[in-house]
PDB file of N, CA and C in Angstrom:
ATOM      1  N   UNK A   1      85.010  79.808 115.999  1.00  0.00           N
ATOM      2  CA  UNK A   1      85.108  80.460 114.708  1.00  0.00           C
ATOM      3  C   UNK A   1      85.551  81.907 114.916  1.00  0.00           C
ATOM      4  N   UNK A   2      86.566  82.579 113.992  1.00  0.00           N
ATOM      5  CA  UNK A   2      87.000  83.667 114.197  1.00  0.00           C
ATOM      6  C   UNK A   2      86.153  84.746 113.634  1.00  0.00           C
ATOM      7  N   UNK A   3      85.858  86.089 114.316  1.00  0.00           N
ATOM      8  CA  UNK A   3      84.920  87.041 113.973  1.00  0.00           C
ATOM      9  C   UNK A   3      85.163  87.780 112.611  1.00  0.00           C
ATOM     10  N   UNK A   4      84.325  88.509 111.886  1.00  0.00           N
ATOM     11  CA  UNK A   4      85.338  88.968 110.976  1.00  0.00           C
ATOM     12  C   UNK A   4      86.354  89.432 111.337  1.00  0.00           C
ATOM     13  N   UNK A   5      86.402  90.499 112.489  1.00  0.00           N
ATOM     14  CA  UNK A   5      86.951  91.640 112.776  1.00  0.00           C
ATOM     15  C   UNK A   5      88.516  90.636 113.154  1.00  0.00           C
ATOM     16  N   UNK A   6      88.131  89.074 113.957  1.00  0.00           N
ATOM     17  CA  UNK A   6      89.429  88.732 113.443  1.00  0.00           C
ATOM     18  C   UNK A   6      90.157  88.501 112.797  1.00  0.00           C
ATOM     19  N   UNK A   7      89.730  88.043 111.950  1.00  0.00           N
ATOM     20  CA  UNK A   7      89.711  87.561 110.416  1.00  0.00           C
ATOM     21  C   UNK A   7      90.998  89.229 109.879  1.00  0.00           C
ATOM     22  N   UNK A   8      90.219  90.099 109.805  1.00  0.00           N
ATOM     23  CA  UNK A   8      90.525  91.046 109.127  1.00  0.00           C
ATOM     24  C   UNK A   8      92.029  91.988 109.792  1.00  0.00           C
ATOM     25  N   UNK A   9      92.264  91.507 111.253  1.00  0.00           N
ATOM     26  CA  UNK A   9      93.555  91.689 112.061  1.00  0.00           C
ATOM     27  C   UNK A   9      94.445  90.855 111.775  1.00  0.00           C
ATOM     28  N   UNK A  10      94.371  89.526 111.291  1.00  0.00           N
ATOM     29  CA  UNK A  10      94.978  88.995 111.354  1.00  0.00           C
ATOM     30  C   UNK A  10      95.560  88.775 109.473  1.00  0.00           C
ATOM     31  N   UNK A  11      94.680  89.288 108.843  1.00  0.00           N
ATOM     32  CA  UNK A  11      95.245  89.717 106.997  1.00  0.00           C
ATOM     33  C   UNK A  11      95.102  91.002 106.922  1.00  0.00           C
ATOM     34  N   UNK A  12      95.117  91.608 107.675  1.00  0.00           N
ATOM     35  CA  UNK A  12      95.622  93.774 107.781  1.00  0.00           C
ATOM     36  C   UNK A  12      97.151  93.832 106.534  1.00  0.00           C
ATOM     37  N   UNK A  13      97.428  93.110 107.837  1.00  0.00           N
ATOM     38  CA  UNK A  13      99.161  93.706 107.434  1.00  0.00           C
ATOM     39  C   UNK A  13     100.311  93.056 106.211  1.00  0.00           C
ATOM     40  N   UNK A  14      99.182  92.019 105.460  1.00  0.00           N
ATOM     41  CA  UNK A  14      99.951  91.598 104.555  1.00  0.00           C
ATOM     42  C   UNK A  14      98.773  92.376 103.290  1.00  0.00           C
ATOM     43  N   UNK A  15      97.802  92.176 103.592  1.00  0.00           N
ATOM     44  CA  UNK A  15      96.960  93.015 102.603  1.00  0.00           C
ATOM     45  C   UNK A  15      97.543  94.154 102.127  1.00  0.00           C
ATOM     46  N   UNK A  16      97.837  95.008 103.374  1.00  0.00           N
ATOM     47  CA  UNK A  16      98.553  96.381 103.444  1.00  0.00           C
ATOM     48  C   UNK A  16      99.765  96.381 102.477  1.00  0.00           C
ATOM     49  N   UNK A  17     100.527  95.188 102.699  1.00  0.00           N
ATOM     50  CA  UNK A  17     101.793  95.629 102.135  1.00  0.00           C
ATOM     51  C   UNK A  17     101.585  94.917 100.483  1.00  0.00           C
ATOM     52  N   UNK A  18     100.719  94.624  99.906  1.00  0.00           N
ATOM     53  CA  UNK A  18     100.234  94.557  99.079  1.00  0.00           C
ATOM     54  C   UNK A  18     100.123  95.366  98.347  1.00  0.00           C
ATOM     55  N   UNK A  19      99.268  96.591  98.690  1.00  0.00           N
ATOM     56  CA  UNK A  19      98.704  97.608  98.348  1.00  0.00           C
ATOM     57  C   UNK A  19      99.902  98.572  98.275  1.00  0.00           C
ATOM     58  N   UNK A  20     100.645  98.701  99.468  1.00  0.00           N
ATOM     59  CA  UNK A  20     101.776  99.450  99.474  1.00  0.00           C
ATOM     60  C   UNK A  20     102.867  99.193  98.164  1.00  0.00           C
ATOM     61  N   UNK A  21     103.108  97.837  97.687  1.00  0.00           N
ATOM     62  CA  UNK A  21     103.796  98.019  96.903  1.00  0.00           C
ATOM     63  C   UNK A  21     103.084  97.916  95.185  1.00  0.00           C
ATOM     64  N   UNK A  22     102.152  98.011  95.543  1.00  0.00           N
ATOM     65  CA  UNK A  22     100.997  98.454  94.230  1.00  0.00           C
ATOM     66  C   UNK A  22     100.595  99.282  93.342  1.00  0.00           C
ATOM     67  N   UNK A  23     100.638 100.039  94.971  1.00  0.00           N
ATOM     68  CA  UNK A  23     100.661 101.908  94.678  1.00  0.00           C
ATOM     69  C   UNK A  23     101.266 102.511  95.556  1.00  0.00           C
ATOM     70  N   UNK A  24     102.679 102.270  95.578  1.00  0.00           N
ATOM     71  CA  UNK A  24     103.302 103.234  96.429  1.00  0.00           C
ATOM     72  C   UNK A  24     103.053 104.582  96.526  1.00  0.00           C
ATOM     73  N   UNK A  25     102.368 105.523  95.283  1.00  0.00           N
ATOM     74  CA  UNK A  25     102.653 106.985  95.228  1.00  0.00           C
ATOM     75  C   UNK A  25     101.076 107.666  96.328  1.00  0.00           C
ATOM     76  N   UNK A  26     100.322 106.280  96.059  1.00  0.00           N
ATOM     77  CA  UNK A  26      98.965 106.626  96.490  1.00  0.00           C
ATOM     78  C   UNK A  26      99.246 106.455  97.987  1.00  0.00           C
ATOM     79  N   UNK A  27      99.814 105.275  98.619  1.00  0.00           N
ATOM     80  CA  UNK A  27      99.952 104.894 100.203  1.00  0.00           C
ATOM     81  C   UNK A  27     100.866 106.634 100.843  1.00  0.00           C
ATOM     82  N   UNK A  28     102.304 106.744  99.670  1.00  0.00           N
ATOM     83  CA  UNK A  28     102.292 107.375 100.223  1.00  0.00           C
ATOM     84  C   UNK A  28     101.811 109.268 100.362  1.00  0.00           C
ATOM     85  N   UNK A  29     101.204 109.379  99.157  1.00  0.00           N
ATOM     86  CA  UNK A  29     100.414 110.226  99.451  1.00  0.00           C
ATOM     87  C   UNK A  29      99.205 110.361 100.886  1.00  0.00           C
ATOM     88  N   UNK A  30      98.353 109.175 100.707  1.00  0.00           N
ATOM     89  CA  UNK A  30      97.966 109.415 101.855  1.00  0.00           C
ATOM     90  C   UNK A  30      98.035 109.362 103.145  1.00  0.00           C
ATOM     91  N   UNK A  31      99.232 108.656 103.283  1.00  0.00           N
ATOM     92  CA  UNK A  31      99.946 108.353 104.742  1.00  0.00           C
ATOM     93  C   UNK A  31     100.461 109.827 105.086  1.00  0.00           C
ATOM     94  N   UNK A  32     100.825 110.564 104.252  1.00  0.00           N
ATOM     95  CA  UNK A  32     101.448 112.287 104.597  1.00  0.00           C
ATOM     96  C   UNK A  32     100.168 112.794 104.959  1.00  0.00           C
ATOM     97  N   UNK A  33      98.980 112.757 104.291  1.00  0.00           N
ATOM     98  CA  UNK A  33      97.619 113.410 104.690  1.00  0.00           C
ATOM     99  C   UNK A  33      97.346 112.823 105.976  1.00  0.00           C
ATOM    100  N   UNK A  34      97.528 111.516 106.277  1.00  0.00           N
ATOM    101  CA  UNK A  34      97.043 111.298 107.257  1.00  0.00           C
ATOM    102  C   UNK A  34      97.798 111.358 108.297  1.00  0.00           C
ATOM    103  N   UNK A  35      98.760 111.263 108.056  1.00  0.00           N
ATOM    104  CA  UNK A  35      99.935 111.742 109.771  1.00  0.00           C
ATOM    105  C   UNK A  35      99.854 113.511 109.649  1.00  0.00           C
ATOM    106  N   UNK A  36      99.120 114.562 108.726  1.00  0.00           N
ATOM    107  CA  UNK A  36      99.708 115.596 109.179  1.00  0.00           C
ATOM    108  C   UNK A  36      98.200 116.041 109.776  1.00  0.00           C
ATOM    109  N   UNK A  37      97.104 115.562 109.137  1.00  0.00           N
ATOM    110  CA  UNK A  37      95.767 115.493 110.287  1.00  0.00           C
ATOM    111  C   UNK A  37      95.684 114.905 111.230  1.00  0.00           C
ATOM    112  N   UNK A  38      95.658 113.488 111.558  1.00  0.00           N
ATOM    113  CA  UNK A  38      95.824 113.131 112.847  1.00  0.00           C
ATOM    114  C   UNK A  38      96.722 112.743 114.169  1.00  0.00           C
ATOM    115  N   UNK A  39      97.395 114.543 113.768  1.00  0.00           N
ATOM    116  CA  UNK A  39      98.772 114.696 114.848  1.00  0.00           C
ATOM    117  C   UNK A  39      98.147 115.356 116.187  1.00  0.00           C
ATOM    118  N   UNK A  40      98.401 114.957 117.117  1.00  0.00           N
ATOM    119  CA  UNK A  40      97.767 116.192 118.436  1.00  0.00           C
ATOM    120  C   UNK A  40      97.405 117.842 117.469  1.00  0.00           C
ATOM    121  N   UNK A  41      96.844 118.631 117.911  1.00  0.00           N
ATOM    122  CA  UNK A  41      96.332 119.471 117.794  1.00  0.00           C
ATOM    123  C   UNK A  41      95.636 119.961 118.720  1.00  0.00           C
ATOM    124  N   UNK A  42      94.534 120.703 117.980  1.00  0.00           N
ATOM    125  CA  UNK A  42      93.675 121.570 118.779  1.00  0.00           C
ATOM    126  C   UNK A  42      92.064 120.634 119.414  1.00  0.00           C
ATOM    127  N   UNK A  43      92.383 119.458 118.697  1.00  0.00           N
ATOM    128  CA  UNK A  43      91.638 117.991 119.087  1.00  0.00           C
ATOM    129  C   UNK A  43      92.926 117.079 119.450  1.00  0.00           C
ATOM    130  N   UNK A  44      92.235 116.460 120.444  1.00  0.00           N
ATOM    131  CA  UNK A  44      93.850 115.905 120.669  1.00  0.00           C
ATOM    132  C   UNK A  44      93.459 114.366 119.657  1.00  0.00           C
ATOM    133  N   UNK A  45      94.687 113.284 119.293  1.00  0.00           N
ATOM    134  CA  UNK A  45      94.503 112.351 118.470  1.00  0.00           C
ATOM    135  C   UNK A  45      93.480 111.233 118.761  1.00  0.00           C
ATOM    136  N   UNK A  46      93.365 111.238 120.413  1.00  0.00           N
ATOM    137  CA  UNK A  46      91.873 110.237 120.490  1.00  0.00           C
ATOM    138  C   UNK A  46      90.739 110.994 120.302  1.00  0.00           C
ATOM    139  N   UNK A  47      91.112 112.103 120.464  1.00  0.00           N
ATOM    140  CA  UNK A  47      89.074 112.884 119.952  1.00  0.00           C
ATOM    141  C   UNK A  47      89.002 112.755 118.231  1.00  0.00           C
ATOM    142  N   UNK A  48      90.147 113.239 117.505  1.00  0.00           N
ATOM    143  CA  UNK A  48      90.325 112.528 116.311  1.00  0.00           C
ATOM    144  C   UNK A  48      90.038 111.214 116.144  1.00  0.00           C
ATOM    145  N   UNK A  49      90.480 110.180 116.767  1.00  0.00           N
ATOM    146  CA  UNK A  49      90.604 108.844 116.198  1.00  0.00           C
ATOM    147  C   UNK A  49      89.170 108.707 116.456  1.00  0.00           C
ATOM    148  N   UNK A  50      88.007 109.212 117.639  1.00  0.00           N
ATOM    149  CA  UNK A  50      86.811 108.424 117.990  1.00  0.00           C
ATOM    150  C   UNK A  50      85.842 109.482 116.580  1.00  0.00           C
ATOM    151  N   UNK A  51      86.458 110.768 116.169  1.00  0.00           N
ATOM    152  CA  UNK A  51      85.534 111.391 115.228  1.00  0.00           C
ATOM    153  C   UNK A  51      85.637 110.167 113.750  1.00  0.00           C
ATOM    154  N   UNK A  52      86.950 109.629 113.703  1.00  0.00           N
ATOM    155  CA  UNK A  52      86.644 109.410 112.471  1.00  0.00           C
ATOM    156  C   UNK A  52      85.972 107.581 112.547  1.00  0.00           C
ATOM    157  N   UNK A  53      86.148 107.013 113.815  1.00  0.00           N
ATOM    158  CA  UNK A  53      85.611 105.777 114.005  1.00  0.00           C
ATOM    159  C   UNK A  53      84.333 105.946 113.460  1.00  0.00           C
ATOM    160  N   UNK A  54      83.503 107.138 114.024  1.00  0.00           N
ATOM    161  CA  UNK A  54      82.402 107.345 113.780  1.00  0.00           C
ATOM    162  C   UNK A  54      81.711 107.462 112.688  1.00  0.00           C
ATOM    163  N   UNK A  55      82.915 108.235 111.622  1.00  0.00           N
ATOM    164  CA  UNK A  55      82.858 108.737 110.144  1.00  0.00           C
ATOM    165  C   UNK A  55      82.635 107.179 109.512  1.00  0.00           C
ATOM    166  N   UNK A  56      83.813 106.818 109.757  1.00  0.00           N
ATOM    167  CA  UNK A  56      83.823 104.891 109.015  1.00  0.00           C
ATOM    168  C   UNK A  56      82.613 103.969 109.243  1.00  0.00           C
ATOM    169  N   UNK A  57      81.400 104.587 110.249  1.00  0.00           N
ATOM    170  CA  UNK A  57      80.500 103.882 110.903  1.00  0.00           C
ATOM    171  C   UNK A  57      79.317 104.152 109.657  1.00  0.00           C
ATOM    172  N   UNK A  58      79.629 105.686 109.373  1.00  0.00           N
ATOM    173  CA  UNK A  58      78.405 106.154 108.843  1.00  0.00           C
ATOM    174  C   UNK A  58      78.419 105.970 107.134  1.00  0.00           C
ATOM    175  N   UNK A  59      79.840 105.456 106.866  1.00  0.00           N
ATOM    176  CA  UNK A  59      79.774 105.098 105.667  1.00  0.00           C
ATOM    177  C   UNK A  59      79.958 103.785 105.525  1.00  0.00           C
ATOM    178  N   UNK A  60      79.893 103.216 106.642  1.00  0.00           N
ATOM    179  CA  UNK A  60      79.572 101.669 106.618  1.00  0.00           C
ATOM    180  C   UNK A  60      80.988 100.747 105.858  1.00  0.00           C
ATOM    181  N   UNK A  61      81.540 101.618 106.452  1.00  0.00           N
ATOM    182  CA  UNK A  61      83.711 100.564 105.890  1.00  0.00           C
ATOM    183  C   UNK A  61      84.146 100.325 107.019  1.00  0.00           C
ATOM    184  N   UNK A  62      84.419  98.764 107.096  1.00  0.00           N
ATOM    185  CA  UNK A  62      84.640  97.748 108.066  1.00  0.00           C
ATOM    186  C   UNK A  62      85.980  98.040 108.177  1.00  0.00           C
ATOM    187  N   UNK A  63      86.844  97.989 107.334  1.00  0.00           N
ATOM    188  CA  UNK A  63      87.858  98.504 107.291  1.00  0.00           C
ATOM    189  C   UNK A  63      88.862  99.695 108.155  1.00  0.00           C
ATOM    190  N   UNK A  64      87.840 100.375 107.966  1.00  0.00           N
ATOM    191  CA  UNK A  64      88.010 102.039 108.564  1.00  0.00           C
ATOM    192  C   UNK A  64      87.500 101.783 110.219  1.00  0.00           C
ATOM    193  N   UNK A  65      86.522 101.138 110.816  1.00  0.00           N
ATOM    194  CA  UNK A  65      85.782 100.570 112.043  1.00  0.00           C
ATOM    195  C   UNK A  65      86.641  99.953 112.182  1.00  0.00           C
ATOM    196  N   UNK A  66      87.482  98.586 111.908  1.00  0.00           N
ATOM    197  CA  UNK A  66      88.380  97.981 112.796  1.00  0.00           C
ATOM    198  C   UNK A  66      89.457  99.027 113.064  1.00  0.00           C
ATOM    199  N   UNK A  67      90.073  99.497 112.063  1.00  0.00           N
ATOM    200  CA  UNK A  67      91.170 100.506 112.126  1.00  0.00           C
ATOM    201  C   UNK A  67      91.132 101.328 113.113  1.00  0.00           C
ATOM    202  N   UNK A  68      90.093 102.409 113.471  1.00  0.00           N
ATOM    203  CA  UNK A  68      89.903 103.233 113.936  1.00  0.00           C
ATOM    204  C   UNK A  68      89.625 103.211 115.062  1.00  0.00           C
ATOM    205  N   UNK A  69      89.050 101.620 115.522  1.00  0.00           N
ATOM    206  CA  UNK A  69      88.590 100.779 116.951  1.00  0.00           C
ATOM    207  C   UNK A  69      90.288 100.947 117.317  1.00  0.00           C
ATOM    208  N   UNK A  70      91.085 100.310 116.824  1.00  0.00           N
ATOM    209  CA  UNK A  70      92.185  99.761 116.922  1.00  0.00           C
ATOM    210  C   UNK A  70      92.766 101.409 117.451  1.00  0.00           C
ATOM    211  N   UNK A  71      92.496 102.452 116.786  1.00  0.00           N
ATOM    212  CA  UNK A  71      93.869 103.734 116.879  1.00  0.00           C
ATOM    213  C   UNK A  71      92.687 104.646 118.071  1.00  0.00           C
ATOM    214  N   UNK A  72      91.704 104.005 117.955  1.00  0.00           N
ATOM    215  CA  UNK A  72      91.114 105.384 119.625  1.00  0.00           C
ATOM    216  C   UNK A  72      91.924 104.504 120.818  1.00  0.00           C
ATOM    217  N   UNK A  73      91.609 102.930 120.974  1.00  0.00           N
ATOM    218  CA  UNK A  73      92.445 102.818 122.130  1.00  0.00           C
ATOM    219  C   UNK A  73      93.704 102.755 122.047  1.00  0.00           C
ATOM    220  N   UNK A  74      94.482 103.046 121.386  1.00  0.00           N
ATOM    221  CA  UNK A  74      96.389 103.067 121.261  1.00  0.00           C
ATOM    222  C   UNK A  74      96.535 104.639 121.336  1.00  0.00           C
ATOM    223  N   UNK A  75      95.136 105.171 121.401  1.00  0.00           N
ATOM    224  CA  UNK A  75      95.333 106.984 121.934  1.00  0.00           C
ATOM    225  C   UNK A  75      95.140 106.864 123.353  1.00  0.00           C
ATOM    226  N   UNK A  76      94.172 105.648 124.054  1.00  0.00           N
ATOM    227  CA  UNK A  76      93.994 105.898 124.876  1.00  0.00           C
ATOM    228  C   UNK A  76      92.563 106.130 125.492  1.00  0.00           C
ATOM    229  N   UNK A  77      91.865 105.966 124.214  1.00  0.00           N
ATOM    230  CA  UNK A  77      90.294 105.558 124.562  1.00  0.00           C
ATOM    231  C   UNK A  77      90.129 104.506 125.205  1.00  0.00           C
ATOM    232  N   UNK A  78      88.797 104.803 126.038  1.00  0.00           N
ATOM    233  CA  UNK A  78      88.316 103.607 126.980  1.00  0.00           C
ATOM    234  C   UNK A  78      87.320 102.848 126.101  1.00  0.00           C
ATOM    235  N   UNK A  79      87.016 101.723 125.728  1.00  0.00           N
ATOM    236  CA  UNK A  79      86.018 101.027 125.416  1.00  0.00           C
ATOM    237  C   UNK A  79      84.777 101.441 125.574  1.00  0.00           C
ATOM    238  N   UNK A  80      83.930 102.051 126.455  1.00  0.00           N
ATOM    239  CA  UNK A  80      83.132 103.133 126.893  1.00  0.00           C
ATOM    240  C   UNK A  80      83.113 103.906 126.107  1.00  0.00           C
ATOM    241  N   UNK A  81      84.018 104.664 125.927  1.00  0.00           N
ATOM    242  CA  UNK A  81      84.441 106.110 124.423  1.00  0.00           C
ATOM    243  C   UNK A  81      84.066 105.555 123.752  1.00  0.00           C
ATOM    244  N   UNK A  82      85.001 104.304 123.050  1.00  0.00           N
ATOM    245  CA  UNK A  82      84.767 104.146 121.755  1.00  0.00           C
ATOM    246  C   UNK A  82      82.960 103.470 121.448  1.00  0.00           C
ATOM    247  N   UNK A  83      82.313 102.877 122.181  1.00  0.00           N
ATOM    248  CA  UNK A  83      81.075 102.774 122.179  1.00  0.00           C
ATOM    249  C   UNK A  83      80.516 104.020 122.235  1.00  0.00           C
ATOM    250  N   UNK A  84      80.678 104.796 123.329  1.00  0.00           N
ATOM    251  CA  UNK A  84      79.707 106.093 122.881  1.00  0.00           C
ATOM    252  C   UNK A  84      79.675 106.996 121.922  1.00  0.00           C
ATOM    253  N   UNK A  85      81.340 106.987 121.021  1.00  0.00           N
ATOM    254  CA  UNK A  85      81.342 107.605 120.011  1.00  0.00           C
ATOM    255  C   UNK A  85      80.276 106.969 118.743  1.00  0.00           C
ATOM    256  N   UNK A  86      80.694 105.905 118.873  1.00  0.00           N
ATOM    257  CA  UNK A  86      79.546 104.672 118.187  1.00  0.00           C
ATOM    258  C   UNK A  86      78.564 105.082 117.974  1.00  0.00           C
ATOM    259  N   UNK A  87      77.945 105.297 119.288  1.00  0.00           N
ATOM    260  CA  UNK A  87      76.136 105.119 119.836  1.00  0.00           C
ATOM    261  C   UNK A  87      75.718 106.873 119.291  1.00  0.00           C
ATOM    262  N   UNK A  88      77.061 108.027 119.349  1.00  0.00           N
ATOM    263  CA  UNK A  88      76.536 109.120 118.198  1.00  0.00           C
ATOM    264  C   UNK A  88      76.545 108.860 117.021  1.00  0.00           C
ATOM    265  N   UNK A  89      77.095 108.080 116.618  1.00  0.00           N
ATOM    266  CA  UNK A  89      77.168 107.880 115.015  1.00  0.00           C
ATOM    267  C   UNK A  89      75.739 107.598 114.699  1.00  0.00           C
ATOM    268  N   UNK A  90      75.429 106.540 115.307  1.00  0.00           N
ATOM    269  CA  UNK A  90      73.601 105.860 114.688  1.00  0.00           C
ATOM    270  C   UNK A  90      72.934 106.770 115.470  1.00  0.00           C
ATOM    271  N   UNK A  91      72.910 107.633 116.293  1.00  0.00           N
ATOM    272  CA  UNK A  91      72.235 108.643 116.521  1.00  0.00           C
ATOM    273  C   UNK A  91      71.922 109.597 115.338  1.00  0.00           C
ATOM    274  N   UNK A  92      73.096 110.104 114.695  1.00  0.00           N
ATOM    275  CA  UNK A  92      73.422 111.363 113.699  1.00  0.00           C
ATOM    276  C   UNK A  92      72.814 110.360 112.588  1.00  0.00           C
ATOM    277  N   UNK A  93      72.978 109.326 112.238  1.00  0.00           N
ATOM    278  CA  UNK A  93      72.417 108.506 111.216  1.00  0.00           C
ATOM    279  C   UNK A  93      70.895 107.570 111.283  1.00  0.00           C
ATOM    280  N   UNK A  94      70.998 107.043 112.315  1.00  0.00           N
ATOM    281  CA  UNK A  94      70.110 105.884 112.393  1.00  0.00           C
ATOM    282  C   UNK A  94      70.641 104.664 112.115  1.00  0.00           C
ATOM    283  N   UNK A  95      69.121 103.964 111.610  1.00  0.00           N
ATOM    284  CA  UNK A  95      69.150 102.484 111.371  1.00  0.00           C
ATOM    285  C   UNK A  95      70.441 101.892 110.670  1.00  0.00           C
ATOM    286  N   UNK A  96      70.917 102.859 108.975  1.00  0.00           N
ATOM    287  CA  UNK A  96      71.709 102.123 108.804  1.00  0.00           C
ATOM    288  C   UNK A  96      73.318 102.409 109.431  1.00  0.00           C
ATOM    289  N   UNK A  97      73.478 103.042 110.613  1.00  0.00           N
ATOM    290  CA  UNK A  97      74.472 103.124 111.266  1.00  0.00           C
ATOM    291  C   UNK A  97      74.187 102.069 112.057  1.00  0.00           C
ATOM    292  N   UNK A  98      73.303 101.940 112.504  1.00  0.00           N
ATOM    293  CA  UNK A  98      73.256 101.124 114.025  1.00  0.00           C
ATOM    294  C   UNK A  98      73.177  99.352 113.661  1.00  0.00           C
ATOM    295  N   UNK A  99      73.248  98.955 112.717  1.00  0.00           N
ATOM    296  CA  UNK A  99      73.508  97.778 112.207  1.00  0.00           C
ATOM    297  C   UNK A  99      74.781  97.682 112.090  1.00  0.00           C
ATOM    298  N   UNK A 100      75.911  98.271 112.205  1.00  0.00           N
ATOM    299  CA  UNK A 100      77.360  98.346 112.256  1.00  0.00           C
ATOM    300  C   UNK A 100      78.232  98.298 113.526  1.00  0.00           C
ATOM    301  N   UNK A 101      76.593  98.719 114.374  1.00  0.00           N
ATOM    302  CA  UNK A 101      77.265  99.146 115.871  1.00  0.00           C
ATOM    303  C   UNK A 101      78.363  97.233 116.503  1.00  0.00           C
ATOM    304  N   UNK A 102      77.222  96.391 115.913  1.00  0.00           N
ATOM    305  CA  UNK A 102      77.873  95.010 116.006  1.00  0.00           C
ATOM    306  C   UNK A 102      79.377  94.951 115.746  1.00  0.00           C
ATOM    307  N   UNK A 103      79.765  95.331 114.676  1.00  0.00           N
ATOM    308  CA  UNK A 103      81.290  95.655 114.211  1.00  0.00           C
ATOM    309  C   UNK A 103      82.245  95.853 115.223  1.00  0.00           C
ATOM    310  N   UNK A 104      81.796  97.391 115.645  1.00  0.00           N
ATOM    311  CA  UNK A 104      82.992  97.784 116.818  1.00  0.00           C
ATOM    312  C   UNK A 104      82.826  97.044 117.645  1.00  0.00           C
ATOM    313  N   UNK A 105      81.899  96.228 118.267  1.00  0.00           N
ATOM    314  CA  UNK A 105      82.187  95.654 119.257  1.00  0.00           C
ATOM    315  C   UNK A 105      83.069  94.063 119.054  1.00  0.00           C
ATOM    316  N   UNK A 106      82.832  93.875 117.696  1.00  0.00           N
ATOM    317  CA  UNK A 106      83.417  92.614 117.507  1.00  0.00           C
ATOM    318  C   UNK A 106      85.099  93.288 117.389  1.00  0.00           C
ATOM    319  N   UNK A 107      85.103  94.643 116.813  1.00  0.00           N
ATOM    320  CA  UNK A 107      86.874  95.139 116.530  1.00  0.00           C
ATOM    321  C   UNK A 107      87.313  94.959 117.829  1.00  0.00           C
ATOM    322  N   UNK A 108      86.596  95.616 119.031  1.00  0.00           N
ATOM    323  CA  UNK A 108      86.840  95.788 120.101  1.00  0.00           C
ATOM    324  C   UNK A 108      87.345  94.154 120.789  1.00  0.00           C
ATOM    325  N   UNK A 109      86.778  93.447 120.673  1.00  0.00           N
ATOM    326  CA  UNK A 109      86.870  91.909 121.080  1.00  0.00           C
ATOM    327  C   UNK A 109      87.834  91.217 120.546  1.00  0.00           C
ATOM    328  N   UNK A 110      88.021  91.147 119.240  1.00  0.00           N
ATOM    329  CA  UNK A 110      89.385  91.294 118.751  1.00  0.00           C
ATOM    330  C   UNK A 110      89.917  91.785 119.197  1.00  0.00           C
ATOM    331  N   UNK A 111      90.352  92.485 119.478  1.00  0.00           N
ATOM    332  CA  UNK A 111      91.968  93.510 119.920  1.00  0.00           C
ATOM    333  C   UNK A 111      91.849  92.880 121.540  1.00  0.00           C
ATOM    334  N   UNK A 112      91.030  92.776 122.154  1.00  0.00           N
ATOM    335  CA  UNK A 112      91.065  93.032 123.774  1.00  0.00           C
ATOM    336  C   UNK A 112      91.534  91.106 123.687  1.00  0.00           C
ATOM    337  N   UNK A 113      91.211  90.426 122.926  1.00  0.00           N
ATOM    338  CA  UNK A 113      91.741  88.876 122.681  1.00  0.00           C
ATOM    339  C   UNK A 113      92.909  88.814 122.371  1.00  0.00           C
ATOM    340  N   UNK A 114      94.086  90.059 121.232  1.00  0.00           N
ATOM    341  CA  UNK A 114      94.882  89.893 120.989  1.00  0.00           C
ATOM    342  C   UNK A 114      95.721  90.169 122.010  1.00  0.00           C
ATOM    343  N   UNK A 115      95.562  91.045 122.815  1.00  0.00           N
ATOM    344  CA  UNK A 115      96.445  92.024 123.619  1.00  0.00           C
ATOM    345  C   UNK A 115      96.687  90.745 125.162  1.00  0.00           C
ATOM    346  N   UNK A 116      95.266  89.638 125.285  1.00  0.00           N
ATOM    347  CA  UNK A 116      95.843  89.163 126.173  1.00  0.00           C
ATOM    348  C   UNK A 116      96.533  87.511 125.901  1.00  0.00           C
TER     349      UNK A 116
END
């Protein structure tokens, strides 16, 4: 049986283009916000990508957790990272972070299934 997190890789990208042609003004509004924040900087884009994995953890959007699983390692996060960024999140939060922690590891399992 497929995990959510597969489930949800594998209807991403038609969902997406759904939405894209739904609300184009909104996608692309926020696609400009979001490529002009998470460009290298003064954080480079995987310390970005594992801050906001974390953010998506603490507001509990599966969505934002696969995504964000998905863009720390295409920065170049180690699986390790992206767990320990994790393991601060339900730190800074608690209980109802750490019931999510399941998630990344299922995003993580996904992707590491797709890639081979």
């Amino acid at each position: 049986m497929a995990s959510d997190a597969e489930k949800f890789f594998a209807e991403w990208p038609a969902r997406f283009e759904k939405a894209k042609a739904g609300a184009p003004d909104t996608i692309k509004a926020f696609g400009g916000l979001f490529a002009a924040v998470m460009k290298e900087g003064a954080l480079s884009v995987r310390e970005k990508e594992l801050i906001a994995l974390g953010i998506g953890m603490a507001m509990r959007c599966d969505p934002c957790i696969n995504l964000h699983a998905q863009k720390s390692l295409e920065a170049g996060a180690t699986r390790e990272q992206i767990l320990e960024a994790a393991s601060v999140a339900v730190m800074m939060q608690g209980g109802p972070t750490f019931t999510y922690l399941p998630k990344v590891v299922e995003a993580l399992e996904a992707l590491e299934k797709s890639r081979k």
